[in-house]
N, C-alpha and C. Protein backbone atom coordinates (compact mmCIF):
# COMPACT_ATOMS: atom_id res chain seq x y z
N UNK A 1 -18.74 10.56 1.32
CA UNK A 1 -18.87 11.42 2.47
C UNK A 1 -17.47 11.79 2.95
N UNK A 2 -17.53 13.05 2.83
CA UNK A 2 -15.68 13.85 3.04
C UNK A 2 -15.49 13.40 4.65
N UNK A 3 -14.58 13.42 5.17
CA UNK A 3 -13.88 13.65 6.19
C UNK A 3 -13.13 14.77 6.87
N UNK A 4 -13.23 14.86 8.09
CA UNK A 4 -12.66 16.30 8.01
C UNK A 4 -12.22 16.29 9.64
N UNK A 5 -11.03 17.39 10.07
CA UNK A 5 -10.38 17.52 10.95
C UNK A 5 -11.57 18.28 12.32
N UNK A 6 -11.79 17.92 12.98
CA UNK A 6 -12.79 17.98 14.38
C UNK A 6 -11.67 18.47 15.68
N UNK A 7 -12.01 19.58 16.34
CA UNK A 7 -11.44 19.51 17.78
C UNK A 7 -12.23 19.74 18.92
N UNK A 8 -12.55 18.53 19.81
CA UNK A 8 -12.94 19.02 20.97
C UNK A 8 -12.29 19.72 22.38
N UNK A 9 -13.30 20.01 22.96
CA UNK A 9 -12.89 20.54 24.30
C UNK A 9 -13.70 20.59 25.25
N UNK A 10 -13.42 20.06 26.45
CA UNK A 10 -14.29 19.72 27.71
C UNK A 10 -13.07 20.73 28.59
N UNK A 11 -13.63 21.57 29.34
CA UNK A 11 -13.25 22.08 30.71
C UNK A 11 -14.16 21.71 32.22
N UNK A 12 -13.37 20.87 32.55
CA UNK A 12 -13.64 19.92 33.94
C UNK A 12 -12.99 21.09 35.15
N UNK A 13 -13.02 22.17 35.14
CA UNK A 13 -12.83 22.94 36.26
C UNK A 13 -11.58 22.50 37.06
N UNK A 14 -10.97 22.60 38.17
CA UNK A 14 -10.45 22.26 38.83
C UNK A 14 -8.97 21.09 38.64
N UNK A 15 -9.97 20.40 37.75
CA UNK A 15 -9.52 18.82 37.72
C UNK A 15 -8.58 18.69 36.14
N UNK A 16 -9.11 19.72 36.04
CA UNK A 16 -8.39 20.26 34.59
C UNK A 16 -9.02 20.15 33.01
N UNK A 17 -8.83 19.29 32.29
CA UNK A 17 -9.73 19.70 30.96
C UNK A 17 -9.07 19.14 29.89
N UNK A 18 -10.32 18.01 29.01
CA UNK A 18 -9.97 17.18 27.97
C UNK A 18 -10.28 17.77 26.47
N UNK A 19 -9.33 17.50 25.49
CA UNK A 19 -9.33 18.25 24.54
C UNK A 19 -8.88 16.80 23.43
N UNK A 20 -8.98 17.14 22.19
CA UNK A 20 -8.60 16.50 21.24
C UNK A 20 -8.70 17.30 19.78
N UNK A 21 -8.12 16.11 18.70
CA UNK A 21 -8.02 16.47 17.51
C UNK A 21 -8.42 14.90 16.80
N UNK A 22 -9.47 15.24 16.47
CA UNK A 22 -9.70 13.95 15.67
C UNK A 22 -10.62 13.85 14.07
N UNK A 23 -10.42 12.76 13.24
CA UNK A 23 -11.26 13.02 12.12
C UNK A 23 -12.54 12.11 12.29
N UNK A 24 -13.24 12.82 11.43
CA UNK A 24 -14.69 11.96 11.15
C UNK A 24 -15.69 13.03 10.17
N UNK A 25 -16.52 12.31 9.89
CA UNK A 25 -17.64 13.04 9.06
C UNK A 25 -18.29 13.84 9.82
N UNK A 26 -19.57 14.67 9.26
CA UNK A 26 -20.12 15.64 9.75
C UNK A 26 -21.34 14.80 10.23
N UNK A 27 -21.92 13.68 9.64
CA UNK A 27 -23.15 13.03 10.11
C UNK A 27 -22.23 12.29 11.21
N UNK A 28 -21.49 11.97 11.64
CA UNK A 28 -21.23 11.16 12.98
C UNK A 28 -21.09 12.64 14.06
N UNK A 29 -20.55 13.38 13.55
CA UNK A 29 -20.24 14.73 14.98
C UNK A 29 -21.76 14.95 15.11
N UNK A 30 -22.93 14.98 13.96
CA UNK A 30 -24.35 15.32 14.24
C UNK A 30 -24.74 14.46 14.98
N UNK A 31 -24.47 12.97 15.15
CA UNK A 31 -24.58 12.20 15.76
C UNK A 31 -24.27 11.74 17.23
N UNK A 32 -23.47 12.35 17.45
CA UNK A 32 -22.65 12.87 18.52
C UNK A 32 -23.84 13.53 19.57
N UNK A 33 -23.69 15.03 19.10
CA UNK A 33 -24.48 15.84 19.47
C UNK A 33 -25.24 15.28 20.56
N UNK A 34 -25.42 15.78 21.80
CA UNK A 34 -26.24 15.33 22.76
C UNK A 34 -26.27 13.88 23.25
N UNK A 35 -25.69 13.41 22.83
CA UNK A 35 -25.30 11.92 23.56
C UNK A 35 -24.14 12.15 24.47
N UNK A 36 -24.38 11.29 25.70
CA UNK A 36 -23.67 11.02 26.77
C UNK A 36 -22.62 10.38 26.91
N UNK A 37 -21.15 11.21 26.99
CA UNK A 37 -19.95 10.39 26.93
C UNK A 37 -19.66 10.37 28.63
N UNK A 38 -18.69 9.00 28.94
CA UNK A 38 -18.25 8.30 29.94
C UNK A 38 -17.01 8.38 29.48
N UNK A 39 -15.84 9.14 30.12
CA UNK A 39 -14.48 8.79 29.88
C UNK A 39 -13.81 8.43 30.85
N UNK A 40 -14.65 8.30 32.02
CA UNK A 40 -13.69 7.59 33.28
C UNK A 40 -13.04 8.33 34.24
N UNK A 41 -12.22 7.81 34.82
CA UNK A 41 -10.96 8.73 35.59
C UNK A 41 -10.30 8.83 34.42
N UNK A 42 -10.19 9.59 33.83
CA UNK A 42 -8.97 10.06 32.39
C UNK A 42 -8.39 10.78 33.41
N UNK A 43 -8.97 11.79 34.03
CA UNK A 43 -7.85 13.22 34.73
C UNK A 43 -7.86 12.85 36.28
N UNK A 44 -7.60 11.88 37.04
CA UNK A 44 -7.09 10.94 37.77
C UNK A 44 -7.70 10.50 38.73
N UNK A 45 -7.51 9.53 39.33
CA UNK A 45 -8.32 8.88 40.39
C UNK A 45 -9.64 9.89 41.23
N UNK A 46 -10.46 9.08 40.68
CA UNK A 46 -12.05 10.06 41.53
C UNK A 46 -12.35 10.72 40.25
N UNK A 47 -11.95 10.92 39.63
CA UNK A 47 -12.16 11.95 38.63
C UNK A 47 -13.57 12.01 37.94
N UNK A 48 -13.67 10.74 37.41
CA UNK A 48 -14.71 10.52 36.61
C UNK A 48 -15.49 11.35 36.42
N UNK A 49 -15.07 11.66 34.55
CA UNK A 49 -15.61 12.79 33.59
C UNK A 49 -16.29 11.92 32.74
N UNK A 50 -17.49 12.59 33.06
CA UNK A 50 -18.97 12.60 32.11
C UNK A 50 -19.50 13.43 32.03
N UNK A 51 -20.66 13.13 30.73
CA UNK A 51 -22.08 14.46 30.59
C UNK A 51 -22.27 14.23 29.11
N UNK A 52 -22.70 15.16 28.80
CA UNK A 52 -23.42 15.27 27.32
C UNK A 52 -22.46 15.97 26.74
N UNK A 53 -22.45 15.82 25.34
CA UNK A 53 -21.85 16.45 24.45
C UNK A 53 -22.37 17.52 23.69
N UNK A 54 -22.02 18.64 23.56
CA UNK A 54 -22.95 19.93 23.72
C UNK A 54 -22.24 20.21 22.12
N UNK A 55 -22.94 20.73 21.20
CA UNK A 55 -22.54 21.21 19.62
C UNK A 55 -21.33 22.24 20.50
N UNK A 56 -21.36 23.37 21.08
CA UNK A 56 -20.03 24.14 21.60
C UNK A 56 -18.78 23.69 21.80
N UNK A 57 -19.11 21.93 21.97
CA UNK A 57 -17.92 21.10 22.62
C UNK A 57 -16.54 20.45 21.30
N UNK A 58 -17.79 21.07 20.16
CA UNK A 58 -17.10 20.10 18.99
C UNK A 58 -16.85 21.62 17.78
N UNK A 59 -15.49 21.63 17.32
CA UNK A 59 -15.10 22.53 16.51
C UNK A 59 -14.84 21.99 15.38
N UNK A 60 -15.21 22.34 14.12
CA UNK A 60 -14.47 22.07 13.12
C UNK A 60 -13.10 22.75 12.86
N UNK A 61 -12.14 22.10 12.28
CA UNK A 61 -10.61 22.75 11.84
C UNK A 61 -10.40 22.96 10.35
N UNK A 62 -10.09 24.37 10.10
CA UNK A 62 -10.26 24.61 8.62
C UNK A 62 -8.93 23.80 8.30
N UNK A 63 -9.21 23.01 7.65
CA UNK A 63 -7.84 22.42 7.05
C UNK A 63 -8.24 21.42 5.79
N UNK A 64 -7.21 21.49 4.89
CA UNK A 64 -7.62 20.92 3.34
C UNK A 64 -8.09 19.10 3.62
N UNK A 65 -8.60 18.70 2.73
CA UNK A 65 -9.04 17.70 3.04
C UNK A 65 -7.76 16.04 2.77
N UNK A 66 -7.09 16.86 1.38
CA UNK A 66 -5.63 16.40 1.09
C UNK A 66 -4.70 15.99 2.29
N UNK A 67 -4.42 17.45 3.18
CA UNK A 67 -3.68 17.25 3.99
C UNK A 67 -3.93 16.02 5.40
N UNK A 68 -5.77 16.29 5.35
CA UNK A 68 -5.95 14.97 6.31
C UNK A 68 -5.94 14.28 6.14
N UNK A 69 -6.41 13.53 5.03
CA UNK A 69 -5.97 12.45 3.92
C UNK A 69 -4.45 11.90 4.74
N UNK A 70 -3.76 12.78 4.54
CA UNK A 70 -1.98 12.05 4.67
C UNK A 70 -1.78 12.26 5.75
N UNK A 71 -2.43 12.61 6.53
CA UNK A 71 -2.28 12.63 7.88
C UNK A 71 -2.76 11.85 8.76
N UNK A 72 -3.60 11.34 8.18
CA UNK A 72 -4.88 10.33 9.05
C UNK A 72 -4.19 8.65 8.57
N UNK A 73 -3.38 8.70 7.92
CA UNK A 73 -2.92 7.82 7.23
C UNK A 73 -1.32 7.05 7.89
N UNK A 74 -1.11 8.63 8.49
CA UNK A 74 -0.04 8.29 9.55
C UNK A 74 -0.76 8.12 11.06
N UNK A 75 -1.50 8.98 11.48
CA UNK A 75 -1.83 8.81 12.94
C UNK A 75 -3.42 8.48 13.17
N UNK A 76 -4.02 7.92 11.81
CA UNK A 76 -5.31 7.13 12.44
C UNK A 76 -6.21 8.54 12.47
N UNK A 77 -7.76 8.57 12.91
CA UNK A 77 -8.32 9.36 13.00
C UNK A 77 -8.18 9.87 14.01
N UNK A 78 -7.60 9.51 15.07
CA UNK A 78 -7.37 10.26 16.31
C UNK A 78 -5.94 10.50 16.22
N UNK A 79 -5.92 12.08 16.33
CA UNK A 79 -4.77 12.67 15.69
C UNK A 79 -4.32 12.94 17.36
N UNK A 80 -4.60 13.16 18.51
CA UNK A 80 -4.22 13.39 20.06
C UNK A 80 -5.58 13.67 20.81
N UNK A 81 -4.91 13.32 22.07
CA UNK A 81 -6.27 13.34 23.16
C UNK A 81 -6.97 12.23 23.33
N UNK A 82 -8.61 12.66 23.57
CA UNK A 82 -9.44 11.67 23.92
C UNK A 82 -10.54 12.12 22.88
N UNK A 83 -10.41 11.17 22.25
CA UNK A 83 -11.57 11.13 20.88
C UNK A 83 -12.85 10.49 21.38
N UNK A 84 -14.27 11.76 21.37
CA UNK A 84 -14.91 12.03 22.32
C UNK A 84 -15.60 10.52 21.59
N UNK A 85 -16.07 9.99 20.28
CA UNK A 85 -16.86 9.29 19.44
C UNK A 85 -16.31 7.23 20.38
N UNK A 86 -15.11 7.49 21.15
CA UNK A 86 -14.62 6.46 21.89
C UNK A 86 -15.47 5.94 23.09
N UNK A 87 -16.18 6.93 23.53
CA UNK A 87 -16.62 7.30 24.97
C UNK A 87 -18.21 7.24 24.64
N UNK A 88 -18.66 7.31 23.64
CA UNK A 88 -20.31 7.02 23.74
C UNK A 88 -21.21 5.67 23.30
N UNK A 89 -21.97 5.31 24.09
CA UNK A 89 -22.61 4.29 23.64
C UNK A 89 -23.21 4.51 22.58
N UNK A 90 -23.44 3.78 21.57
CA UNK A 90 -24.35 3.53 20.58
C UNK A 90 -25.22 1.98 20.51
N UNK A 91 -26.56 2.56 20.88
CA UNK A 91 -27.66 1.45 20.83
C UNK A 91 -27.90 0.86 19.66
N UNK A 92 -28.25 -0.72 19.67
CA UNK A 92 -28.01 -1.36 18.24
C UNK A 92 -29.45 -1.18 18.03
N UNK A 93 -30.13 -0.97 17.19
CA UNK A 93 -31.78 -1.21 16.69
C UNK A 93 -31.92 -2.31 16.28
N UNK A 94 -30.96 -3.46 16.25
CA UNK A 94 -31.94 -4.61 16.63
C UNK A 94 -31.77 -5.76 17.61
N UNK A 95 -30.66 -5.86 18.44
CA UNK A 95 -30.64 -6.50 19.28
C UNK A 95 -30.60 -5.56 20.54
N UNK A 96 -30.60 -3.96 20.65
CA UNK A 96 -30.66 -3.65 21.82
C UNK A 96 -29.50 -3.17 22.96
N UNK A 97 -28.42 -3.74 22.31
CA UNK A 97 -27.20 -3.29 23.46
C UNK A 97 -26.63 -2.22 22.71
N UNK A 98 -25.41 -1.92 23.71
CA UNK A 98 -24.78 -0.80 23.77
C UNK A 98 -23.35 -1.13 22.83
N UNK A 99 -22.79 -0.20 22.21
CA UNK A 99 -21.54 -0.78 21.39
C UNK A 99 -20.80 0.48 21.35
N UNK A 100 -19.66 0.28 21.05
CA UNK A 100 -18.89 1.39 20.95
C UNK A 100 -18.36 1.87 19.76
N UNK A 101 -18.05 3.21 18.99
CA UNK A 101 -18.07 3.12 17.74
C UNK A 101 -17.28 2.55 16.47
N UNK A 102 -16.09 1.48 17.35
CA UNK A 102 -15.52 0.55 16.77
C UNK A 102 -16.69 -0.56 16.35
N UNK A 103 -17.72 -0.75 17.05
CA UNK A 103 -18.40 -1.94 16.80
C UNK A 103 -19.91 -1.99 15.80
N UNK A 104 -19.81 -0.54 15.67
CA UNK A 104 -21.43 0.39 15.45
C UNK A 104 -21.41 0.93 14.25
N UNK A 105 -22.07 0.36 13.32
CA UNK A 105 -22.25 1.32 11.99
C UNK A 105 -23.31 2.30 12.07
N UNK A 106 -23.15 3.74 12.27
CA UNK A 106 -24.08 4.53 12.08
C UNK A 106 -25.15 4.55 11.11
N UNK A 107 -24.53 4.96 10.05
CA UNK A 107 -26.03 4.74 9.19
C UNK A 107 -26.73 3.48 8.67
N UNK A 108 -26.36 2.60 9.36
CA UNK A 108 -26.93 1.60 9.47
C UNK A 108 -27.74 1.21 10.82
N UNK A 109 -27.60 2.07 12.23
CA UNK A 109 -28.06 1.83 13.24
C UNK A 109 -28.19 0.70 14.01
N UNK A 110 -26.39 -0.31 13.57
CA UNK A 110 -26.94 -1.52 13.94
C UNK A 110 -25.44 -1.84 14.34
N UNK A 111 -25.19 -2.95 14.93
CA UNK A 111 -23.72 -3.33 15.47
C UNK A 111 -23.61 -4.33 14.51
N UNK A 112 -21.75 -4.41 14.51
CA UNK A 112 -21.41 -5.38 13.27
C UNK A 112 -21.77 -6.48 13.29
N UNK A 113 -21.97 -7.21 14.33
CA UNK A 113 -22.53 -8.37 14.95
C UNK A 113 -23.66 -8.76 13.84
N UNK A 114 -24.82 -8.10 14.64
CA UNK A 114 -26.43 -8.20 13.44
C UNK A 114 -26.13 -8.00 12.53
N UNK A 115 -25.32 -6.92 11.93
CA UNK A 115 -25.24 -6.84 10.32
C UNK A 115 -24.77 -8.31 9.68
N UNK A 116 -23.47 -8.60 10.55
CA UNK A 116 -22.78 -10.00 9.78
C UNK A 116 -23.71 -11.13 10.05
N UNK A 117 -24.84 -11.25 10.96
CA UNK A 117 -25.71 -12.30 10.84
C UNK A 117 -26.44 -12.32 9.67
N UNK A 118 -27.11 -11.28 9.84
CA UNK A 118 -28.20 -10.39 8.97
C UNK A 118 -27.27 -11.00 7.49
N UNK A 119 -26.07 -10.93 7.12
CA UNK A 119 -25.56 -11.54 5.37
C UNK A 119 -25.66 -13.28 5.38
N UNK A 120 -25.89 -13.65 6.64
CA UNK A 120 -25.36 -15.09 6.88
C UNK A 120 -26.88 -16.14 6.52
């Protein structure tokens, strides 16, 4: 499953407006889709930016897959900003809580936790 360069953009009116550049597959941005990110006061005290993640919010970047390759290699998949996939819960299907996508294997629908029991 390729990888590929993603840019979002949230305009928070007033308060100003979160943007990024980050990589991931196309089944995690589908995944994405309509789930509810929490990023906090990011744009400053009181702030607190939330809502749903709307397909409009998420761009793909035509760019070779080579070049992200060596790029992602220097600066991680989050190339700047607020990498929206940081900010959403993901429910485990079998114990039930919330995890974040450091902790959450998607196509597996399960947190690393259960999985590493689940071999044990």
């Amino acid at each position: 499953m390729g990888k590929y360069l993603w840019k979002f953009f949230w305009n928070c009116g007033r308060m100003g407006y979160l943007e990024s550049l980050f990589v991931t597959t196309e089944q995690e941005v589908k995944e994405m889709i309509g789930k509810k990110a929490n990023f906090g006061e990011v744009l400053g005290k009181h702030s607190e930016i939330y809502g749903d993640i709307e397909e409009s919010d998420v761009e793909k970047v035509d760019l070779d897959s080579e070049t992200i390759g060596k790029v992602s290699k220097i600066l991680g998949d989050t190339w700047c900003g607020y990498n929206p996939l940081y900010y959403i819960p993901y429910e485990c299907s079998k114990c039930g809580s919330n995890y974040s996508i450091n902790e959450f294997l998607i196509g597996e629908n399960m947190c690393r936790y259960c999985i590493e029991n689940e071999e044990e």
